[in-house]
Protein backbone atom coordinates (compact mmCIF):
# COMPACT_ATOMS: atom_id res chain seq x y z
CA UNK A 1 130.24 117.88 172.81
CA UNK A 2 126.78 117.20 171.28
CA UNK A 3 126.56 117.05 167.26
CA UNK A 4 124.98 119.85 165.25
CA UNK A 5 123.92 117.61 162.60
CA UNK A 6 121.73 113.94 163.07
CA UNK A 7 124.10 111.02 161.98
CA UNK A 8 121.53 110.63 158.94
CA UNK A 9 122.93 113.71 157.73
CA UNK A 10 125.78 111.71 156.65
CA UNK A 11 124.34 110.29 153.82
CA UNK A 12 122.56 113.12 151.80
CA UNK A 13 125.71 113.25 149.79
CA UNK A 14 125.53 109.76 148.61
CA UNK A 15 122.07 109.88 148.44
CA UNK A 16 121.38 113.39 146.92
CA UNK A 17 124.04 112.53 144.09
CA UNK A 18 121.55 110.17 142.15
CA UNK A 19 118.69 112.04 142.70
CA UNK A 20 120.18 115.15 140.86
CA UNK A 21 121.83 112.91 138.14
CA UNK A 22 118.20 111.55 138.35
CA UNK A 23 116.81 115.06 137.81
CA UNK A 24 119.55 116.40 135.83
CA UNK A 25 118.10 113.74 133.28
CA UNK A 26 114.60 113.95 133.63
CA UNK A 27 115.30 117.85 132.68
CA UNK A 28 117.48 117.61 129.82
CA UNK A 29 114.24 114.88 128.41
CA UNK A 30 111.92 117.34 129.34
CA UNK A 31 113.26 120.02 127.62
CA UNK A 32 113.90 118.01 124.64
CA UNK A 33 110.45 116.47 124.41
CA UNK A 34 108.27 119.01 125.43
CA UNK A 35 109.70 121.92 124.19
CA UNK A 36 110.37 120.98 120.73
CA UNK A 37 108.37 122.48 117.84
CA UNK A 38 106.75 118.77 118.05
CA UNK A 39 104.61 120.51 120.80
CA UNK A 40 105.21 124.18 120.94
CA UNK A 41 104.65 125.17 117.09
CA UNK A 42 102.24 122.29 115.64
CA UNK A 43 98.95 123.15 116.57
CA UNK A 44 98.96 126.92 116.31
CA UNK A 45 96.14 128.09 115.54
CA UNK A 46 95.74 131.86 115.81
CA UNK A 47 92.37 133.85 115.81
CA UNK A 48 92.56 135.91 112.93
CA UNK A 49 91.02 139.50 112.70
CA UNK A 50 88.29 138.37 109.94
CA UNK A 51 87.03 134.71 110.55
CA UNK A 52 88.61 133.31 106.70
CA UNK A 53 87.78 130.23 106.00
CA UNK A 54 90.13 128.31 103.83
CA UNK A 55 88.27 125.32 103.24
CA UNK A 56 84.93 127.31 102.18
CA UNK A 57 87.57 129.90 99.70
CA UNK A 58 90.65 127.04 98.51
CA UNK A 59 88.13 123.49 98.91
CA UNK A 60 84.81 124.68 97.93
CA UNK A 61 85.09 127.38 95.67
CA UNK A 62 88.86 126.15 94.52
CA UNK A 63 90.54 128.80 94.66
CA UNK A 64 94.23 128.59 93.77
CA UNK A 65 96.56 129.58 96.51
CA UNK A 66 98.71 132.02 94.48
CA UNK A 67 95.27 133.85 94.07
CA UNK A 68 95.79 135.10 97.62
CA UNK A 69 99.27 134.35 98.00
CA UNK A 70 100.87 136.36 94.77
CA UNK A 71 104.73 135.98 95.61
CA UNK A 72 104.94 132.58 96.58
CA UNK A 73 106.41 131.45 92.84
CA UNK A 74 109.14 134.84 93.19
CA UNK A 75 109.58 135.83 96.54
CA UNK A 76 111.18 134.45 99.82
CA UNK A 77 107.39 135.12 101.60
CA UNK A 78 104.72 134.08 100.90
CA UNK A 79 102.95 136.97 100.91
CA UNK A 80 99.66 138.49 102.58
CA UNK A 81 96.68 139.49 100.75
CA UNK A 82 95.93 143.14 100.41
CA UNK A 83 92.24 144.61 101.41
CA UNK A 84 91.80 144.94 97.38
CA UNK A 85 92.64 140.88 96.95
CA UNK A 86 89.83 140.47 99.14
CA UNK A 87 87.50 143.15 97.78
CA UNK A 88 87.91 141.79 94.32
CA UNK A 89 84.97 139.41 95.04
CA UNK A 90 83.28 141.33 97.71
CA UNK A 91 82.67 144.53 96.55
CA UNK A 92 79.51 142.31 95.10
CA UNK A 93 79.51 138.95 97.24
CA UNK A 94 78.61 139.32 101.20
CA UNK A 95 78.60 143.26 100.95
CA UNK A 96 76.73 143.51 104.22
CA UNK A 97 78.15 140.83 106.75
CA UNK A 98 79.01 141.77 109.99
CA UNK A 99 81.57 139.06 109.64
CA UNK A 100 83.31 141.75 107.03
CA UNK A 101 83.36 144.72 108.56
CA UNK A 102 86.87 145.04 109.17
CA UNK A 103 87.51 144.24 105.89
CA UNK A 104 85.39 147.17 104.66
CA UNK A 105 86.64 149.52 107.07
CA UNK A 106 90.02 148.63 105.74
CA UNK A 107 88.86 149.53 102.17
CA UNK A 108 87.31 152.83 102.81
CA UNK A 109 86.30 154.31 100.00
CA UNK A 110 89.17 152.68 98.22
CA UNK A 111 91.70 155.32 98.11
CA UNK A 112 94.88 155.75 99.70
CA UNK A 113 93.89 158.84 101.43
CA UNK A 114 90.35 157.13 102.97
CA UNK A 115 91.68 153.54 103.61
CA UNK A 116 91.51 152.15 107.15
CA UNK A 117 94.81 150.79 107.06
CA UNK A 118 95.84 147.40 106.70
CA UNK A 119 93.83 143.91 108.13
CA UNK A 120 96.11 142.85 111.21
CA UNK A 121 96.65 139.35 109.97
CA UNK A 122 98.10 137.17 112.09
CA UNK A 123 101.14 134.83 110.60
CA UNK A 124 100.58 130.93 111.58
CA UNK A 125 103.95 129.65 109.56
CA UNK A 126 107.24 131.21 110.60
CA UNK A 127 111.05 129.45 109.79
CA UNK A 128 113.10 131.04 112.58
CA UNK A 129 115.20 134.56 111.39
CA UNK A 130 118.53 132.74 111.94
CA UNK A 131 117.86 129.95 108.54
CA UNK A 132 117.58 131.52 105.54
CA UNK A 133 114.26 130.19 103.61
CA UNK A 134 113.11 131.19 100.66
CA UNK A 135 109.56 129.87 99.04
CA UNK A 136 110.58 130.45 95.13
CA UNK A 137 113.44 128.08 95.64
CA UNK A 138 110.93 125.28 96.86
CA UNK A 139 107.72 126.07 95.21
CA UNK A 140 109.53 126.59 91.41
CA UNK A 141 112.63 124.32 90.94
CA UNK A 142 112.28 125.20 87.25
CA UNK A 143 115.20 123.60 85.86
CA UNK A 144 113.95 120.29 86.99
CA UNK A 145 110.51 121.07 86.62
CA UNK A 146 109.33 119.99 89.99
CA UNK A 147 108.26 122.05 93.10
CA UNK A 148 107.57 121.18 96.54
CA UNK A 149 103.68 121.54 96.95
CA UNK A 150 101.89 123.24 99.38
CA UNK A 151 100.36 120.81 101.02
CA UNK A 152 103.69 118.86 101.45
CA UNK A 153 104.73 122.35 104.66
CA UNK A 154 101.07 123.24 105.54
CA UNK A 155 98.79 120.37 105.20
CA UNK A 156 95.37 120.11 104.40
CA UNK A 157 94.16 123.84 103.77
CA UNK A 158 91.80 123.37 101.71
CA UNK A 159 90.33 121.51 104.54
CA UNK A 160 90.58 124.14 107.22
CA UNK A 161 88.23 126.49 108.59
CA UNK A 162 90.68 127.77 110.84
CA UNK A 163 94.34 127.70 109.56
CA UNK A 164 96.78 125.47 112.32
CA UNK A 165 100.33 124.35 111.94
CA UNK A 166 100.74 120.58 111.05
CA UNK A 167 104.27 120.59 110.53
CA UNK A 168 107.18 121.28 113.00
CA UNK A 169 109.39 122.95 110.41
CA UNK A 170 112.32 122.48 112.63
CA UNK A 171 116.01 121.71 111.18
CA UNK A 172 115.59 118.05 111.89
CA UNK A 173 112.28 117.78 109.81
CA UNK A 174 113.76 119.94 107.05
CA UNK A 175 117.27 118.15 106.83
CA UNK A 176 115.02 114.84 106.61
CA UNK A 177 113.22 116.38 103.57
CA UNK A 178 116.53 117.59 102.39
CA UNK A 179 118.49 114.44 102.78
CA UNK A 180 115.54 112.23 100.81
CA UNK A 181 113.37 114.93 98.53
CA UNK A 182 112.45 112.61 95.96
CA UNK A 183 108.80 111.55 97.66
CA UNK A 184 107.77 115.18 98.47
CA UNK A 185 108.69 116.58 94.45
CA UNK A 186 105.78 116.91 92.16
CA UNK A 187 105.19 118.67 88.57
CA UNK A 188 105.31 121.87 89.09
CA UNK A 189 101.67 122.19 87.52
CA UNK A 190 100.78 120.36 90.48
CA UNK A 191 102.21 122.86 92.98
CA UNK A 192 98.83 124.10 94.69
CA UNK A 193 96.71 121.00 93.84
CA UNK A 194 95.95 119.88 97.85
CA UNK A 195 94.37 116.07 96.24
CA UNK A 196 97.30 115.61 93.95
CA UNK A 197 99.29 112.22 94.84
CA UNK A 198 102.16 110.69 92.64
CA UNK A 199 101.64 107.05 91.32
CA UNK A 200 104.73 104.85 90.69
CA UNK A 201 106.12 105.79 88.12
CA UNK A 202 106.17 109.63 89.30
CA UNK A 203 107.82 108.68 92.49
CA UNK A 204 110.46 106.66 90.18
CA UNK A 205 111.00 109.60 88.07
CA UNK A 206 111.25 111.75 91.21
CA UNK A 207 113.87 109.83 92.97
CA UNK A 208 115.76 110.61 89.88
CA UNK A 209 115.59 113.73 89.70
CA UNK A 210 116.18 114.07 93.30
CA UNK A 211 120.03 112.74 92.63
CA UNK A 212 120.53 115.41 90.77
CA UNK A 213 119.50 118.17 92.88
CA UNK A 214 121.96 120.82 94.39
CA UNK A 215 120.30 123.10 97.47
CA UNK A 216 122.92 125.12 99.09
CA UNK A 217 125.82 123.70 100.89
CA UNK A 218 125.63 120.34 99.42
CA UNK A 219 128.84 120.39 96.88
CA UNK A 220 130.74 117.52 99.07
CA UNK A 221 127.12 115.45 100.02
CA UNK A 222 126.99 112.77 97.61
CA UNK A 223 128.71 109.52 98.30
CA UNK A 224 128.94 106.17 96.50
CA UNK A 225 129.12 102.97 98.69
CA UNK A 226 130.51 99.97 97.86
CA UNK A 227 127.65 97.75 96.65
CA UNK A 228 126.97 100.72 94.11
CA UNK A 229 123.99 102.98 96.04
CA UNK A 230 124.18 106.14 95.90
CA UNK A 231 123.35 108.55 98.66
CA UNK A 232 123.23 112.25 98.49
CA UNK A 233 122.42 114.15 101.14
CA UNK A 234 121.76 117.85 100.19
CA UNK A 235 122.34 120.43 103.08
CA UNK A 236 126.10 118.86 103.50
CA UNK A 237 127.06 122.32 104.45
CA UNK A 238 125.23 124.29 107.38
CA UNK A 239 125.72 127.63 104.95
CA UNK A 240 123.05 126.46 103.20
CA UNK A 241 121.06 127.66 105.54
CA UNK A 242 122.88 129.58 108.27
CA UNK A 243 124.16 132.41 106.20
C-alpha cells in the first residue's frame, strides 16, 4: 500500500516544536515591548478643538498652571478650563481670530441660556480607571511641605506648542517614583515652576523627608538592613492603589 504522507512528514513534529517555542517567545517580547505605554501612550499628541499653545500662554507670557488648571491643589483631576477661563483675557486680546471662533461660539453672549456649549477638549494624560490617583495628594503634601511638580508627570509644557505625553505613567514607572521619591520632591512654592531644579542640599533635605513619607499601603514597607541603610519602599500594599 502506497503512503498518504511523504517520509519528510515525519519530522514536522520535531521540527515545528522549536519553531512555536521560537514564536511563542518572540510573541510574549513583542507584546511586552511594543505594547507597553513605552510606545503606545508616550507620544500622544491629540489635535485639540482650538490650536492652544502652551509654550506661547505657560513659557512666554508665564502663566501659572493652576490659572487654567483650578483643582489641581484640591481635587483628584486636574481640571479643564471653562469658556469663561479663557474669555477672561480674550474678551479684549485676539477678539477677531479665526483661530478663536470656537471659543466664541462657546461663549455666546455669555449666558447660560445663549452659550454654545462646552469646548470639546481632548484629554492627553489619563491613569487607567482601575488605580486610584488623585493630584492633591501629589501636588500638596502639606504636612511635609513638598509636592511633586508638574513638570516631574508632564514634562516640558511650557515648552509645547502642542501638548504630547512624555511619561508612560504605567505602574512600573510610578512604583519606581514611589519606591525612591526623594529626587522628584520640591517646595511646594515650587510646584508649577517648569525651570526649577534642586541643588544639593535640597536633594539632601529631600531624601529625608522622603523616609518619612506614608502613601497608601506602605505600613509594612520600611526595612533596616544590616550595615544600617534604610530602605522604604512606599506602595508595600497594592490597596494603595487598587481600591
Amino acid at each position: 500500500m502506497a503512503l498518504i504522507f511523504p517520509k519528510w512528514t515525519n519530522d514536522i513534529p520535531r521540527m515545528g516544536a522549536p519553531l512555536i517555542a521560537l514564536l511563542g517567545g518572540f510573541t510574549v517580547f513583542a507584546v511586552w515591548y511594543w505594547m507597553s505605554p513605552l510606545h503606545t501612550d508616550v507620544g500622544y499628541a491629540p489635535q485639540q478643538p482650538i490650536p492652544y499653545s502652551h509654550k506661547l500662554h505657560a513659557g512666554e507670557l508665564g502663566l501659572d498652571c493652576r490659572y487654567c488648571h483650578n483643582n489641581v491643589e484640591r481635587s483628584p483631576n486636574a481640571g479643564v478650563p471653562p469658556t469663561q477661563t479663557c474669555m477672561n483675557c480674550h474678551k479684549q486680546v485676539k477678539v477677531g481670530s479665526p483661530r478663536l471662533q470656537l471659543l466664541r461660539d462657546s461663549w455666546g453672549d455669555g449666558t447660560l441660556a445663549k452659550d454654545g456649549g462646552p469646548i470639546p477638549w481632548k484629554r492627553v494624560h489619563k491613569v487607567s480607571d482601575y488605580a486610584y490617583f488623585t493630584h492633591s495628594a501629589h501636588t500638596a503634601i502639606v504636612h511635609k511641605g513638598v509636592a511633586i511638580g508638574c513638570k516631574t508627570c508632564h514634562g516640558r509644557v511650557d515648552e509645547m506648542v502642542v501638548v504630547h505625553q512624555v511619561e508612560p505613567l504605567s505602574m512600573s514607572w510610578c512604583l519606581d517614583c514611589h519606591n525612591n521619591p526623594g529626587p522628584n520632591l520640591r517646595p511646594i512654592a515650587e510646584l508649577t515652576n517648569m525651570t526649577w531644579e534642586p541643588d544639593a542640599a535640597w536633594l539632601q533635605k529631600a531624601a529625608e523627608i522622603a523616609l518619612d513619607l506614608e502613601p497608601p499601603g506602605n505600613k509594612h514597607a520600611r526595612t533596616t538592613l544590616p550595615d544600617g541603610q534604610v530602605i522604604v519602599r512606599s506602595t508595600a500594599g497594592c490597596t494603595g492603589c487598587h481600591r
